[in-house]
Protein backbone atom coordinates (compact mmCIF):
# COMPACT_ATOMS: atom_id res chain seq x y z
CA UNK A 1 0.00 0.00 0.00
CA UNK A 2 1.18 3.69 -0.21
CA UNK A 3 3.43 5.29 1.90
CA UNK A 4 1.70 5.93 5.32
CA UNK A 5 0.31 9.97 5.29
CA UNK A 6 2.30 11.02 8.35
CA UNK A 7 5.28 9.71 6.53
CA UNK A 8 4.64 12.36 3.53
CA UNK A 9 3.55 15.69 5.83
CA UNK A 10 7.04 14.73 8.02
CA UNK A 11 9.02 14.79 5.25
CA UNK A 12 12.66 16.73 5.66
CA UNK A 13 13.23 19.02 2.41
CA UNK A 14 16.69 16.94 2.62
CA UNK A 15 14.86 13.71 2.45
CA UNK A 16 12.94 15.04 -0.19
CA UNK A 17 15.61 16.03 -2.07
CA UNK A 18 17.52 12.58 -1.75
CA UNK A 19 14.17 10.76 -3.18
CA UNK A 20 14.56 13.90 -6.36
CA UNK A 21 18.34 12.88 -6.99
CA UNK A 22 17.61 8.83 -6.85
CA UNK A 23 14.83 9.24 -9.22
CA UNK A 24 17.01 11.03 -11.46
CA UNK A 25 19.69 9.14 -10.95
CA UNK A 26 18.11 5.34 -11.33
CA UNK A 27 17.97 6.69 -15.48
CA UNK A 28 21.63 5.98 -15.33
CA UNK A 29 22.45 3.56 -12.62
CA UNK A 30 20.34 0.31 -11.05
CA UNK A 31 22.07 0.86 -7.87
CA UNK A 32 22.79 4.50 -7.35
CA UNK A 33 26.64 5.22 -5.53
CA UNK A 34 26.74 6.91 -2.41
CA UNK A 35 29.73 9.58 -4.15
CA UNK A 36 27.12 9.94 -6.69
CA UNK A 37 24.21 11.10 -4.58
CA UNK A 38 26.01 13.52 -2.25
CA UNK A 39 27.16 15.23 -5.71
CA UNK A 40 23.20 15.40 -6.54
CA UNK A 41 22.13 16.74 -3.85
CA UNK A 42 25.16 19.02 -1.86
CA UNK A 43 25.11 17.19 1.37
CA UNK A 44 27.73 16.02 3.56
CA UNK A 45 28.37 12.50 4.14
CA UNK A 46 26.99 12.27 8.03
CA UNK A 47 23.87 13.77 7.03
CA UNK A 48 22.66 12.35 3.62
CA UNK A 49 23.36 9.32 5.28
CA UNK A 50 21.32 10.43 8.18
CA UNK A 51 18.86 10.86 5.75
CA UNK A 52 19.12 7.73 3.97
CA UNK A 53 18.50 5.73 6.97
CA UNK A 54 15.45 7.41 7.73
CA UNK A 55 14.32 7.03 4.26
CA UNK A 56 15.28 3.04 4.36
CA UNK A 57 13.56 2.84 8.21
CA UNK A 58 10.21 4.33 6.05
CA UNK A 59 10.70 1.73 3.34
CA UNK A 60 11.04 4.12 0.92
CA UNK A 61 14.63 3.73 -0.65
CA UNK A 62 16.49 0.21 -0.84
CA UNK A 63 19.95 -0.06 -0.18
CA UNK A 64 21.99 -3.16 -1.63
CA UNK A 65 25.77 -4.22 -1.52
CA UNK A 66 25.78 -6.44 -4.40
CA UNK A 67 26.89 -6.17 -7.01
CA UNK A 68 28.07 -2.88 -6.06
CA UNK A 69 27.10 -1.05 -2.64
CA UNK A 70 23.94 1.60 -3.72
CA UNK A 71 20.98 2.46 -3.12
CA UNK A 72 17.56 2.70 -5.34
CA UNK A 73 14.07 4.26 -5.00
CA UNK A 74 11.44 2.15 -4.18
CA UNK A 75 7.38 2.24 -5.10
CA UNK A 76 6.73 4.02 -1.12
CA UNK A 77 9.28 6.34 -2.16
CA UNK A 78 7.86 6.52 -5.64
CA UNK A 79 4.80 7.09 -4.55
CA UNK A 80 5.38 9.96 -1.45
CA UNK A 81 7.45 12.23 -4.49
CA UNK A 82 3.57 11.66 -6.49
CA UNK A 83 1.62 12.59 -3.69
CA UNK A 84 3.66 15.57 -2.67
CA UNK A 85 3.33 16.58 -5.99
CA UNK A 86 -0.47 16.56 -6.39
CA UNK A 87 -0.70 17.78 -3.09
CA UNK A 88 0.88 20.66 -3.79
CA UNK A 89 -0.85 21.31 -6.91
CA UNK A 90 -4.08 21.11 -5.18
CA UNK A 91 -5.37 18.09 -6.72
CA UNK A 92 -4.87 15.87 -3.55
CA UNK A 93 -5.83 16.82 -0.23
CA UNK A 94 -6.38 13.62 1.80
CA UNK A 95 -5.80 10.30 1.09
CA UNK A 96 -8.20 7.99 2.33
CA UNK A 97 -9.05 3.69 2.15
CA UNK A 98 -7.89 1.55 -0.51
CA UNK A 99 -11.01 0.41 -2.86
CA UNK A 100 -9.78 -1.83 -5.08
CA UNK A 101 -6.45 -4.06 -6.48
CA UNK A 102 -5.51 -5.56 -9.51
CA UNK A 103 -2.60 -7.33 -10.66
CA UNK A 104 -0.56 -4.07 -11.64
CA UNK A 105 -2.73 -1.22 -9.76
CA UNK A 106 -4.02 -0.13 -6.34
CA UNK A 107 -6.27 2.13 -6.26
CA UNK A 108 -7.55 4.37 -3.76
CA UNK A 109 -10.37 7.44 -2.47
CA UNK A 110 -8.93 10.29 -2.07
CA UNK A 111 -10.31 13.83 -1.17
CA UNK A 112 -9.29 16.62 -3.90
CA UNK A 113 -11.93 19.29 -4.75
CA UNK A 114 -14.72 16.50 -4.01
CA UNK A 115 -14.11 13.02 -3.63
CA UNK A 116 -11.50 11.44 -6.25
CA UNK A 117 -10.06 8.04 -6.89
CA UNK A 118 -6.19 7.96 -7.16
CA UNK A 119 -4.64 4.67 -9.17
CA UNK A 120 -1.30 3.59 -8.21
CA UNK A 121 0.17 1.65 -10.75
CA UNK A 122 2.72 -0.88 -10.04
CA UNK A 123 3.67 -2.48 -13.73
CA UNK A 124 6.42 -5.48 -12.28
CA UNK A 125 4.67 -6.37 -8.91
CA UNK A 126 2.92 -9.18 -9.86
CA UNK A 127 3.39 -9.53 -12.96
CA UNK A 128 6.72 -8.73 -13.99
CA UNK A 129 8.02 -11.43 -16.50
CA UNK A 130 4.69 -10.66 -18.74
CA UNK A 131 4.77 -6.91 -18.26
CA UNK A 132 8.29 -6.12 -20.22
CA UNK A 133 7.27 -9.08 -23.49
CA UNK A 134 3.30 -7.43 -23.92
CA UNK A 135 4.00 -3.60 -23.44
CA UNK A 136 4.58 -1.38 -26.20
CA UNK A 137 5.81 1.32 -23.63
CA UNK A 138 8.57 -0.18 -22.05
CA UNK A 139 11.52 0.37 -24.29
CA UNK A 140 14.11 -2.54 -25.50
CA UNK A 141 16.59 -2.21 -22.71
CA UNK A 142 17.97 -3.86 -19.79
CA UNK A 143 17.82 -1.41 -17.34
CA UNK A 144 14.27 0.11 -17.03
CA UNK A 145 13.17 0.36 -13.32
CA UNK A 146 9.53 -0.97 -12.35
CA UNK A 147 8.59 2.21 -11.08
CA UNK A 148 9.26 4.13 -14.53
CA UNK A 149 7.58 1.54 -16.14
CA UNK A 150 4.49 2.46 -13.64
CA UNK A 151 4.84 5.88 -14.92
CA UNK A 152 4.81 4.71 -18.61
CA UNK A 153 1.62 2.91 -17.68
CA UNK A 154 -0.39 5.67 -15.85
CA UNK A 155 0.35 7.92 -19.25
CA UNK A 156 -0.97 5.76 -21.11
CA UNK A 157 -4.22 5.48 -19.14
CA UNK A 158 -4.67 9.26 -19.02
CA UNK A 159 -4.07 9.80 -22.21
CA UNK A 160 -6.77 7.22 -23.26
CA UNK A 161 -8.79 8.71 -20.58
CA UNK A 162 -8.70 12.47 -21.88
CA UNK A 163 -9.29 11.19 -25.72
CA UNK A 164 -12.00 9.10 -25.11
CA UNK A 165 -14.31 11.47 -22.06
CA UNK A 166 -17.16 12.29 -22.56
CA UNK A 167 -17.53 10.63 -25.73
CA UNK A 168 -17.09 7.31 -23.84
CA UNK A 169 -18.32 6.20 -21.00
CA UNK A 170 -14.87 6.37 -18.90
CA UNK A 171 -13.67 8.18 -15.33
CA UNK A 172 -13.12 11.66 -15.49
CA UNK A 173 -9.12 12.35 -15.65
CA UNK A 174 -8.27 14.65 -13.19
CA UNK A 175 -4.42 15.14 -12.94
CA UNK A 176 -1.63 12.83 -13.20
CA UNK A 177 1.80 12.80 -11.50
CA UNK A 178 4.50 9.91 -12.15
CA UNK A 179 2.95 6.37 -11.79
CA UNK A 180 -0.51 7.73 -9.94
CA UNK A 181 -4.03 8.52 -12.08
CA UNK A 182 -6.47 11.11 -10.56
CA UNK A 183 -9.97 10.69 -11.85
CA UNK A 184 -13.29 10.90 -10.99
CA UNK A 185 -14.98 8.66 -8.70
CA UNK A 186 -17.34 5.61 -10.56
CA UNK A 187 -20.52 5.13 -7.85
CA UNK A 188 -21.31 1.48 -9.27
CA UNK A 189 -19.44 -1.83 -8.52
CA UNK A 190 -17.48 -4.15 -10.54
CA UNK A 191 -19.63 -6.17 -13.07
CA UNK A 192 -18.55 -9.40 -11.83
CA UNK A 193 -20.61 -8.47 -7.77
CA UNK A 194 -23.74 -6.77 -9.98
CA UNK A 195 -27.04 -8.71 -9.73
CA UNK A 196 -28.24 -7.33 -13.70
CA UNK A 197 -32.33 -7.27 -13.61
CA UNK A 198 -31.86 -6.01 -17.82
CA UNK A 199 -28.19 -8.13 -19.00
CA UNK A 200 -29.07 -7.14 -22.44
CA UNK A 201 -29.31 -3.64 -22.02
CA UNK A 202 -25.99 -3.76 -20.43
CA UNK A 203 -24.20 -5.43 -22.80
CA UNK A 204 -25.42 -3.38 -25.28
CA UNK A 205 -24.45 -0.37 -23.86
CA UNK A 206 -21.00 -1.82 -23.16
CA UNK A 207 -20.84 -2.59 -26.86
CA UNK A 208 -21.77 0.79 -27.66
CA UNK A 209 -19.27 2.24 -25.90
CA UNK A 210 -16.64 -0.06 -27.36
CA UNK A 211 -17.85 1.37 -30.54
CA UNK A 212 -17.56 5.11 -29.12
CA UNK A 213 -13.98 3.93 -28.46
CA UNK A 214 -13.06 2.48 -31.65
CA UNK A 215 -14.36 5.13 -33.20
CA UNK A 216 -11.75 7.61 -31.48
CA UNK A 217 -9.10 5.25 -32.90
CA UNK A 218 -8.71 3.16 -30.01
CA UNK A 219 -8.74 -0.26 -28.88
CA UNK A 220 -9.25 -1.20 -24.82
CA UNK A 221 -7.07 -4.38 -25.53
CA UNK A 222 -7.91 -5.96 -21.92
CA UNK A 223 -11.52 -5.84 -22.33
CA UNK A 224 -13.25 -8.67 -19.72
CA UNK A 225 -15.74 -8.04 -17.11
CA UNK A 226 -13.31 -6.86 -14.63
CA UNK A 227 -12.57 -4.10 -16.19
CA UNK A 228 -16.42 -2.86 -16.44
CA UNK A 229 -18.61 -1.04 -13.52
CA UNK A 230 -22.03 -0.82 -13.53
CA UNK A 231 -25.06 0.80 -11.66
CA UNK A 232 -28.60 1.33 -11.87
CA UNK A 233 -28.27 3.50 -14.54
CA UNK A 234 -25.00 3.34 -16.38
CA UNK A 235 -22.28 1.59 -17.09
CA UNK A 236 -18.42 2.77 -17.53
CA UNK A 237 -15.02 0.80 -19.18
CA UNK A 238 -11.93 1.15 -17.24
CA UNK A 239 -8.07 0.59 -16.65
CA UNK A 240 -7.24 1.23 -19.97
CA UNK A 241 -3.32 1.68 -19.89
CA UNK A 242 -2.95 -1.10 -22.44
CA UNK A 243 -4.90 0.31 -25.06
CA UNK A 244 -3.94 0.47 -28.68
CA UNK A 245 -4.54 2.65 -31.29
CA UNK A 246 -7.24 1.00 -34.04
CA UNK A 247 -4.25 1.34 -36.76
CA UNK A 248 -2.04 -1.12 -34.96
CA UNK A 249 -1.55 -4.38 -37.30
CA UNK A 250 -3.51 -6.34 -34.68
CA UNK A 251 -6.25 -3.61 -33.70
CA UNK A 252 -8.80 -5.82 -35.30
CA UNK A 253 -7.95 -9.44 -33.77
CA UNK A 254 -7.04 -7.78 -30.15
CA UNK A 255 -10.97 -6.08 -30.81
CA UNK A 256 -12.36 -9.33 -31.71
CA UNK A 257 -11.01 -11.13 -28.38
CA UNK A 258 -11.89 -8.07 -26.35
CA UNK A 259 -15.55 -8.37 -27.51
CA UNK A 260 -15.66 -12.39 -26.89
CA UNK A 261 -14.42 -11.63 -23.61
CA UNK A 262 -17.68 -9.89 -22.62
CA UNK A 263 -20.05 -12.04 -24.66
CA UNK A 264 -18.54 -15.13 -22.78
CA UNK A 265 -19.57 -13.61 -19.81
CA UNK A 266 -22.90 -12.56 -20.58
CA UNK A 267 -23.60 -15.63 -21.66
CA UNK A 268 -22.29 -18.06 -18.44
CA UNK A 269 -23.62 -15.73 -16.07
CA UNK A 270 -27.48 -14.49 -17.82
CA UNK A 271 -27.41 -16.87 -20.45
CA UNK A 272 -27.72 -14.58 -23.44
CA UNK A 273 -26.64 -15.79 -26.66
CA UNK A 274 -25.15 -12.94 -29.15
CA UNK A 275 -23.32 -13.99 -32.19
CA UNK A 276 -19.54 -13.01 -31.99
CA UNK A 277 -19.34 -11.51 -35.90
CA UNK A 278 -22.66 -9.60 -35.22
CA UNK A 279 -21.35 -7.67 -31.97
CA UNK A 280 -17.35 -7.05 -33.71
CA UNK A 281 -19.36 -5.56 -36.82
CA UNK A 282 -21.03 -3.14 -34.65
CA UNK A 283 -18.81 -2.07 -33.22
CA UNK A 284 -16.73 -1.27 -36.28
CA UNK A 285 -19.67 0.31 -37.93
């Protein structure tokens, strides 16, 4: 989970400025050098290593002697430099209980201007081997750290996000800082806990907004009934930080399994039969 909140608001400007240098640093090294990080950030040896044992008592940097003594930045750090961030812009004011965890995200409420949701991603937690082969975002090198990764993947959400709202049923994006999504909170629950008294009107309006999407150019690409909420009244898509743009060689295939995805489900669970071929051609129009 995050970094606790008293952790963040007792933050030394020092410590803060150690987490600054290691994220800049980790672009260069896996294990950041001790010489390296009191030429970053100007302080004497007693006290950035003062520092760095506070940090490393929060769980917030790592600190390794092989294969080379060093220290990295790790998600709690990762994750007080977002917060600071969007508290300081205003965006974040309190962070409250964690709502909901998937295999590469937590995500949690959050007090902003009303009530908000924040997503933490965390690309490599669970699912690292998978993560570096299927994402077009993480570039073709050895040394790409989890949490930039994360950051990679919360971009990508937002920017589906802001292309696809209002047209699309989808969260409001809010603001964005490193690895963490603001945007708006969804009142419904996940569409595997509903109890649908009208299935087919539900599916249709999920296929319908598939359509809205694909019409924007773009392509959920992890499309199942996890990643669907639903209400009394509406229905939104979400996590969409693996989308693909509809001009990608495989837009139409990774469409075609996206869509089966939901009719399998609609049909186990309500029993409602929809051919596969009918649903993919409306959605492409």
């Amino acid at each position: 989970m995050p970094v606790p909140a008293e952790y963040v608001r007792s933050l030394h400007a020092y410590e803060l400025n150690v987490l600054l240098a290691l994220e800049r640093l980790m672009r260069r090294y896996r294990w950041v050098p001790l010489e390296m990080l009191r030429s970053a950030t100007n302080l004497s040896e007693s006290e950035l290593t003062y520092r760095l044992g506070r940090l490393i008592d929060m769980d917030m940097v790592r600190y390794e002697k092989v294969p080379y003594e060093g220290y990295a930045l790790v998600f709690n750090g990762y994750d007080t430099l977002a917060l600071h961030t969007l508290t300081r812009r205003g965006t974040v004011q309190a962070l409250g209980s964690r709502i909901g965890v998937g295999k590469e995200s937590e995500v949690y409420e959050a007090m902003g201007l009303g009530v908000v949701v924040l997503k933490f991603h965390r690309v490599g937690q669970r699912s690292f081997q998978a993560a570096r082969i299927k994402r077009g975002y993480m570039p073709e090198t050895r040394h790409w750290p989890w949490i930039f990764a994360s950051a990679s993947s919360a971009k990508m959400e937002y920017d589906a996000l802001k292309r696809l709202h209002p047209a699309v049923s989808v969260p409001l994006p809010i603001d964005r800082n490193r690895h963490v999504v603001v945007m708006s909170f969804i009142p419904g629950v996940n569409l595997t806990r509903a109890v649908l008294e009208e299935p087919q009107e539900v599916l249709e309006e999920i296929l319908q907004n598939v359509a809205g999407a694909y019409r924007l150019g773009v392509v959920h690409a992890d499309l199942s009934e996890f990643n669907v909420m639903v209400d009394e009244a509406q229905c939104w898509l979400i996590d969409w930080p693996q989308w693909i743009e509809t001009t990608h060689p495989n837009a139409r295939e990774i469409l075609r399994r996206d869509v089966e995805n939901v009719l399998r489900y609609f049909r186990r669970k309500y029993g409602i039969e929809y051919p596969l071929d009918e649903a993919v051609a409306r959605v492409i129009g």
